[in-house]
Protein backbone atom coordinates (compact mmCIF):
# COMPACT_ATOMS: atom_id res chain seq x y z
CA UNK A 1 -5.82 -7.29 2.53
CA UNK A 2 -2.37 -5.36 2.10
CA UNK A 3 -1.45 -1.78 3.68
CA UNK A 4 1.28 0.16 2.19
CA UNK A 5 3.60 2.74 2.93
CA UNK A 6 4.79 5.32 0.60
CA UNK A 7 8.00 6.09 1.08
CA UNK A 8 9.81 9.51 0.35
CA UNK A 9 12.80 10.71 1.25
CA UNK A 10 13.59 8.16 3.98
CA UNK A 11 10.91 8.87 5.60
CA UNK A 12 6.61 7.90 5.03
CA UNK A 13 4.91 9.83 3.30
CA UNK A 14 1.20 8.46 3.53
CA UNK A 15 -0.48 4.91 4.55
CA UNK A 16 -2.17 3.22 1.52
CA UNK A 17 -5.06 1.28 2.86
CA UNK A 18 -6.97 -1.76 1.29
CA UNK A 19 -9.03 -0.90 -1.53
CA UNK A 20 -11.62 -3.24 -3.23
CA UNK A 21 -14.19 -3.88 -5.65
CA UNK A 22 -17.96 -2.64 -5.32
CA UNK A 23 -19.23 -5.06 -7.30
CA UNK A 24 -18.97 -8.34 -9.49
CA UNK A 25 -17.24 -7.72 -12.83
CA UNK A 26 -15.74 -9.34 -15.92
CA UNK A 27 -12.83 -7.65 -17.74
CA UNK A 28 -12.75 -8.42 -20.54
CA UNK A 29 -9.24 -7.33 -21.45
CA UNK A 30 -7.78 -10.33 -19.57
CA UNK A 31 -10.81 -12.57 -18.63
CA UNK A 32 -10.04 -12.45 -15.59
CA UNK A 33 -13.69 -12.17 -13.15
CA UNK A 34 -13.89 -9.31 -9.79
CA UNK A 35 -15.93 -10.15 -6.69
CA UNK A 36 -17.22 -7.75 -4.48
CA UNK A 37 -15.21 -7.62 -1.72
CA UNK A 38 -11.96 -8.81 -3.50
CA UNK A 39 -9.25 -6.85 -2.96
CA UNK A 40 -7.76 -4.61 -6.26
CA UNK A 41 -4.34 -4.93 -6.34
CA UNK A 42 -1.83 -2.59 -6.19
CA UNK A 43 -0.52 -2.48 -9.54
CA UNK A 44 -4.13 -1.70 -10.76
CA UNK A 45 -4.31 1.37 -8.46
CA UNK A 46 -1.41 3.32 -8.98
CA UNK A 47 0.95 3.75 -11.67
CA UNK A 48 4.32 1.85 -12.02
CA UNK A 49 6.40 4.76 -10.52
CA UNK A 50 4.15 5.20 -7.20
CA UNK A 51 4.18 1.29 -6.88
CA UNK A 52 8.27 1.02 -6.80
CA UNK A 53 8.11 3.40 -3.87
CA UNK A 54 5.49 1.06 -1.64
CA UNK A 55 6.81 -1.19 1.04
CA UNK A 56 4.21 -3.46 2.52
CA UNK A 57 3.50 -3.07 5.91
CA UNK A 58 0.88 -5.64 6.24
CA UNK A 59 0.70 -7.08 9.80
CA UNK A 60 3.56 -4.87 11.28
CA UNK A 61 3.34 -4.06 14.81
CA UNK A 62 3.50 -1.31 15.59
CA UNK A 63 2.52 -0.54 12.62
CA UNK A 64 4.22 2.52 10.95
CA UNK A 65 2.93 6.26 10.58
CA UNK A 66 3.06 9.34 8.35
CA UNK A 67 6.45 10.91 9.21
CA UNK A 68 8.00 7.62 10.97
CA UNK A 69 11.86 6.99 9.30
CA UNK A 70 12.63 4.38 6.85
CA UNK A 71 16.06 3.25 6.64
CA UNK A 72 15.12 0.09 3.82
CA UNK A 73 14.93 -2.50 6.12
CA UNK A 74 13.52 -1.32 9.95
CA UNK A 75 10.54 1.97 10.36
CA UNK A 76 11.24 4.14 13.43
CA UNK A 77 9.06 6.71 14.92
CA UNK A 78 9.71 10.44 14.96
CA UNK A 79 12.58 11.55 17.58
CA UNK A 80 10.91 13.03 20.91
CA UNK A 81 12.02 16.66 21.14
């Protein structure tokens, strides 16, 4: 399962958890068959624009927070006052 991290401004915006399906389905648009359980991807949950701005953070440790910097490569918490 893949967590993502929106990014805005340099900086991210919210953690997008795992999502999955309820139940079994066929769609019929592509064939394709959903398990319960299976995770939806991305692309099927958020439009084109929102996905461009997700970096996976799957596995990071630590892993990064709402408000932590992104410089495009390396996340960095919030400065200590």
């Amino acid at each position: 399962m893949k967590t993502y991290a929106r990014i805005q401004d340099g900086f991210v915006a919210e953690i997008v958890a795992p999502a999955t399906y309820d139940s079994d389905f066929d769609l019929e648009a592509d064939g394709k068959i959903h398990r319960a359980g299976e995770e939806i991807p991305i692309e099927e949950r958020f439009h084109a624009d929102i996905v461009k701005v997700l970096v996976n953070v799957t596995g990071l440790n630590p892993m990064p927070q709402e408000r932590w910097a992104f410089d495009g490569e390396v996340f960095m918490p919030p400065q200590q006052a």
